[in-house]
Protein backbone atom coordinates (compact mmCIF):
# COMPACT_ATOMS: atom_id res chain seq x y z
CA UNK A 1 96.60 102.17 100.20
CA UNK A 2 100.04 102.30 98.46
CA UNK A 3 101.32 105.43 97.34
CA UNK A 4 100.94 105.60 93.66
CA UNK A 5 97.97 103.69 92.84
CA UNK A 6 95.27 105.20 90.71
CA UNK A 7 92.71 103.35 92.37
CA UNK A 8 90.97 102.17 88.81
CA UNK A 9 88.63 99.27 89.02
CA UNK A 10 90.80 96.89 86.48
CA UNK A 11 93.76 96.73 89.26
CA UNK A 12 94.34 95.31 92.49
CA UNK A 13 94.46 97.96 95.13
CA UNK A 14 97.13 96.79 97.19
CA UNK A 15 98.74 96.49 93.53
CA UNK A 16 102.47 99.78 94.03
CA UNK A 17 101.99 101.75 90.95
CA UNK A 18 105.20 104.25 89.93
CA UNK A 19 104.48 107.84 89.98
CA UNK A 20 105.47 109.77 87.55
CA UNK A 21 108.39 111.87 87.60
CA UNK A 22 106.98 115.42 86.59
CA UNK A 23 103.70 114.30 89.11
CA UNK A 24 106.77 113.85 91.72
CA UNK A 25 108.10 116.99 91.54
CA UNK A 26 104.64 118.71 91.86
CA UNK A 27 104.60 116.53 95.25
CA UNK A 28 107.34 117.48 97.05
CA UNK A 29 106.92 121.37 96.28
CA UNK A 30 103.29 120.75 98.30
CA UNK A 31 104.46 118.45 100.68
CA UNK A 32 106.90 121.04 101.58
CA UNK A 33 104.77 124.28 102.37
């Protein structure tokens, strides 16, 4: 599944979706420890 996508039942699933910038941050810091 592409990174990004919320996974709701109105959108494709192989359908990128942008993730937000503050949600981004949050990311790294975890994917980091």
């Amino acid at each position: 599944m592409p990174i990004g996508n919320t996974g709701g039942a109105n959108v494709n699933p192989l359908k990128p979706m942008p993730i937000p910038k503050n949600l981004q941050k949050l990311l790294l810091v975890t994917v980091k420890q």
